[in-house]
C-alpha atoms as a PDB file:
ATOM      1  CA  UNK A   1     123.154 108.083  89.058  1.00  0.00           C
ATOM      2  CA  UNK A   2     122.302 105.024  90.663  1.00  0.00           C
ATOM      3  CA  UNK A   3     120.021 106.199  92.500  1.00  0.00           C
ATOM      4  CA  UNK A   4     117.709 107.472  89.872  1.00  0.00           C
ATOM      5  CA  UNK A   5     118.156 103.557  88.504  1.00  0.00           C
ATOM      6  CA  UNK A   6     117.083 102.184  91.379  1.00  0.00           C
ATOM      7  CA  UNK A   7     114.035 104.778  91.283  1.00  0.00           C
ATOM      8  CA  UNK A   8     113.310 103.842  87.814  1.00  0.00           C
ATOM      9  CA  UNK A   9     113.382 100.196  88.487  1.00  0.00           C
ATOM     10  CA  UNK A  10     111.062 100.706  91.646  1.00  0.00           C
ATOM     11  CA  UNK A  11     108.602 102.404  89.577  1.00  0.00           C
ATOM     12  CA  UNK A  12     108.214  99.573  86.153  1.00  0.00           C
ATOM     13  CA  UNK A  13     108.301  97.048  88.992  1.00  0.00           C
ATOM     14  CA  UNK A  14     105.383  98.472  90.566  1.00  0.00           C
ATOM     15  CA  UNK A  15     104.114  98.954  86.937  1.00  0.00           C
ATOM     16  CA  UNK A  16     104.291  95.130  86.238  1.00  0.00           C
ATOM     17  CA  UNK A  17     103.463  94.184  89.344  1.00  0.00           C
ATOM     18  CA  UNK A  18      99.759  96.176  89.480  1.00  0.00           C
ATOM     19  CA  UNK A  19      99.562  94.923  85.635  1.00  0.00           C
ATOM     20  CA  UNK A  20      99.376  91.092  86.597  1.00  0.00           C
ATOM     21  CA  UNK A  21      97.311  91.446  90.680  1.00  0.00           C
ATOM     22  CA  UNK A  22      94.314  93.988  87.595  1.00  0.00           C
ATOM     23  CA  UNK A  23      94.194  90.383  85.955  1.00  0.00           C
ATOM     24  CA  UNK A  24      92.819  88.664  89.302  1.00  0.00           C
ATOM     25  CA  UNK A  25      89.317  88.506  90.002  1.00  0.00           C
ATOM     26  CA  UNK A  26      88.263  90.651  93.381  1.00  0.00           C
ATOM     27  CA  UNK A  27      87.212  87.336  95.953  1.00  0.00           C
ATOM     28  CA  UNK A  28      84.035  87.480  97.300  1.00  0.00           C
ATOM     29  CA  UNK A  29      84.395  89.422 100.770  1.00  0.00           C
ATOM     30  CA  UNK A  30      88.130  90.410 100.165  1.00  0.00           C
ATOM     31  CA  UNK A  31      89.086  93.929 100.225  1.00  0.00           C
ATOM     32  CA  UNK A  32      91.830  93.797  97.869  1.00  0.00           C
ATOM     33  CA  UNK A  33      93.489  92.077  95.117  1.00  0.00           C
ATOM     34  CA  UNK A  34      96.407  92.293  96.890  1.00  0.00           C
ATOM     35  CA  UNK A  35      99.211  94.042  98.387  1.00  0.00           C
ATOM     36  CA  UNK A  36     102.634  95.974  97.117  1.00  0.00           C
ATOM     37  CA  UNK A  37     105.324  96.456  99.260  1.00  0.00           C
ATOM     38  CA  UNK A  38     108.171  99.000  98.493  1.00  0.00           C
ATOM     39  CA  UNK A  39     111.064  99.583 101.043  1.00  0.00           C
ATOM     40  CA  UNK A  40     112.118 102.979 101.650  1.00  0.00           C
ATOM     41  CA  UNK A  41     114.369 104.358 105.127  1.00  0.00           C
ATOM     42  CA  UNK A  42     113.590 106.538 107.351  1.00  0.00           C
ATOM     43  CA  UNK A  43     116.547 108.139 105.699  1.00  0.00           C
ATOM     44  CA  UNK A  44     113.542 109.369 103.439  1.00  0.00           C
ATOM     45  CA  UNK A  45     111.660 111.151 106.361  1.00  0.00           C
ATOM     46  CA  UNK A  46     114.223 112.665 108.355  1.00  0.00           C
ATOM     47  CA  UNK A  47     117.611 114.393 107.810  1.00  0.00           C
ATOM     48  CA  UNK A  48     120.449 112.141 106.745  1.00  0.00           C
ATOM     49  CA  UNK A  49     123.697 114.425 106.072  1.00  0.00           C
ATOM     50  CA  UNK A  50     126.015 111.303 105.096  1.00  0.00           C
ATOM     51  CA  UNK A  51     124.141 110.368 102.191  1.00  0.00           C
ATOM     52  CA  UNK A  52     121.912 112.792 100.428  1.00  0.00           C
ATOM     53  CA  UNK A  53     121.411 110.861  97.735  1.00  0.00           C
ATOM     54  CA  UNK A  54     120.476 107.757  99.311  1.00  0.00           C
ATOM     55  CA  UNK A  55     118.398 109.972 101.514  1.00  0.00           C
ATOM     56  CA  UNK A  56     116.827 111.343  98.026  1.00  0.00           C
ATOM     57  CA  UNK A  57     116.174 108.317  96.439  1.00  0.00           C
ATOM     58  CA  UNK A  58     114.567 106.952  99.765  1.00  0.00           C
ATOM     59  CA  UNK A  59     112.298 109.961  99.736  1.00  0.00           C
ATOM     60  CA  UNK A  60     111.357 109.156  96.688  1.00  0.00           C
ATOM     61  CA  UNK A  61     110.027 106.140  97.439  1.00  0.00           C
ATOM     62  CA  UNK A  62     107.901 107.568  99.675  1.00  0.00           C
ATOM     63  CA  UNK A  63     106.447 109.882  97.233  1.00  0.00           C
ATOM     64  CA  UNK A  64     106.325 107.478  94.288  1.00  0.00           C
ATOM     65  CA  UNK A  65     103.905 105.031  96.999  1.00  0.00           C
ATOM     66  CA  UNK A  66     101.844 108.183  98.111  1.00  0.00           C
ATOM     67  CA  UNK A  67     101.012 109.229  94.590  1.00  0.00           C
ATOM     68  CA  UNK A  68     100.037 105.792  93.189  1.00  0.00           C
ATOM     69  CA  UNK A  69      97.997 105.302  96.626  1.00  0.00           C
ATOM     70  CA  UNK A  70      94.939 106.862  95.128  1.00  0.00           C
ATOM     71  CA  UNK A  71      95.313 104.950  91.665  1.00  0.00           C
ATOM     72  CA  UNK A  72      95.595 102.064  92.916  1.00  0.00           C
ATOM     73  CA  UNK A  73      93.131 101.634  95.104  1.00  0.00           C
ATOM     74  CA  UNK A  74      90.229 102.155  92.296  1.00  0.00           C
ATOM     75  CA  UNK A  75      92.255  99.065  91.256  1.00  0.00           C
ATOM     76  CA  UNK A  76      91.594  97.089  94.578  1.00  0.00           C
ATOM     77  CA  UNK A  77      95.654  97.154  95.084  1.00  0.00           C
ATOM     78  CA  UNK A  78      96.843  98.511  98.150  1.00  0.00           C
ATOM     79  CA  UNK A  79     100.704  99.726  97.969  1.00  0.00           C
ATOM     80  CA  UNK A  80     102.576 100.563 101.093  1.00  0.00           C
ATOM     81  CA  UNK A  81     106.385 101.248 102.229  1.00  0.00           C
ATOM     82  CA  UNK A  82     108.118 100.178 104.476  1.00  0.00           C
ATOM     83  CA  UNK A  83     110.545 102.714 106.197  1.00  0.00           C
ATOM     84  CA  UNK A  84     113.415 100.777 108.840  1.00  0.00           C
ATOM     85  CA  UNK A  85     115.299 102.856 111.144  1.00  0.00           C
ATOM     86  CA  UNK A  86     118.680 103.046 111.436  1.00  0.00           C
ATOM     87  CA  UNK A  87     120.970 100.442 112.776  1.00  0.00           C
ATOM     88  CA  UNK A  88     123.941 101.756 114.329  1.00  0.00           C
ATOM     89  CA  UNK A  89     126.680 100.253 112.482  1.00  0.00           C
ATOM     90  CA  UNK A  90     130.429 101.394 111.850  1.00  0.00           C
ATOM     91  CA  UNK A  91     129.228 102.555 108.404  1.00  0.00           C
ATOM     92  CA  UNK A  92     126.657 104.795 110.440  1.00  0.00           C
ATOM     93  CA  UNK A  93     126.676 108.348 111.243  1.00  0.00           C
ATOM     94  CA  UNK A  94     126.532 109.680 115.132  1.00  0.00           C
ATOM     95  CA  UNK A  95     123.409 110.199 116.243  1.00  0.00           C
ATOM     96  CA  UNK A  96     123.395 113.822 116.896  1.00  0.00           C
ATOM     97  CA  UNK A  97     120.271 114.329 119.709  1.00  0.00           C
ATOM     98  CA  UNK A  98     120.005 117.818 119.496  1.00  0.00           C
ATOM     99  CA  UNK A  99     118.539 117.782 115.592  1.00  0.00           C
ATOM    100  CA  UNK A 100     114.732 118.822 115.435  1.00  0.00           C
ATOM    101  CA  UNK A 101     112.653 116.778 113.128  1.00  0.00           C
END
């Protein structure tokens, strides 16, 4: 369940956040009001057995950035995400070479 929070929040932050960058002028020259940054895992790309729901919610992210993409940008905002790989930790799973992605 707290995944689909965190989802939720992601999404009325984004909200807000293209609300306030539509109320700045374009510069002269520069390509975009700005930029929004949302921070997914490459848990969202690729197979991640220990936590599917992480994994979901991560994937989500992904999609929520890719839809909005086009909408933005007649906006002048440009959204991205940024996906970090995994650091091998205790809490980590095995890294299992043989898995095709």
């Amino acid at each position: 369940m707290a995944e689909i929070v965190e989802l939720k929040i992601l999404q009325q932050a984004v909200k807000l956040a293209a609300h306030y960058m539509n109320k700045k002028p374009v510069d002269e020259g520069a390509a975009s009001r700005g930029s929004i940054i949302c921070t997914a895992s490459n848990a969202g790309l690729y197979p991640f057995p220990i936590s599917p729901l992480y994994s979901t919610t991560k994937f989500g992210v992904i999609g929520l950035v890719r839809a909005l993409g086009p909408r933005l940008e007649d906006s002048k905002i440009q959204i991205n995400a940024l996906a970090p790989s995994l650091l091998g930790t205790a809490r980590s799973p095995p890294i299992d070479r043989n898995v095709k992605v």
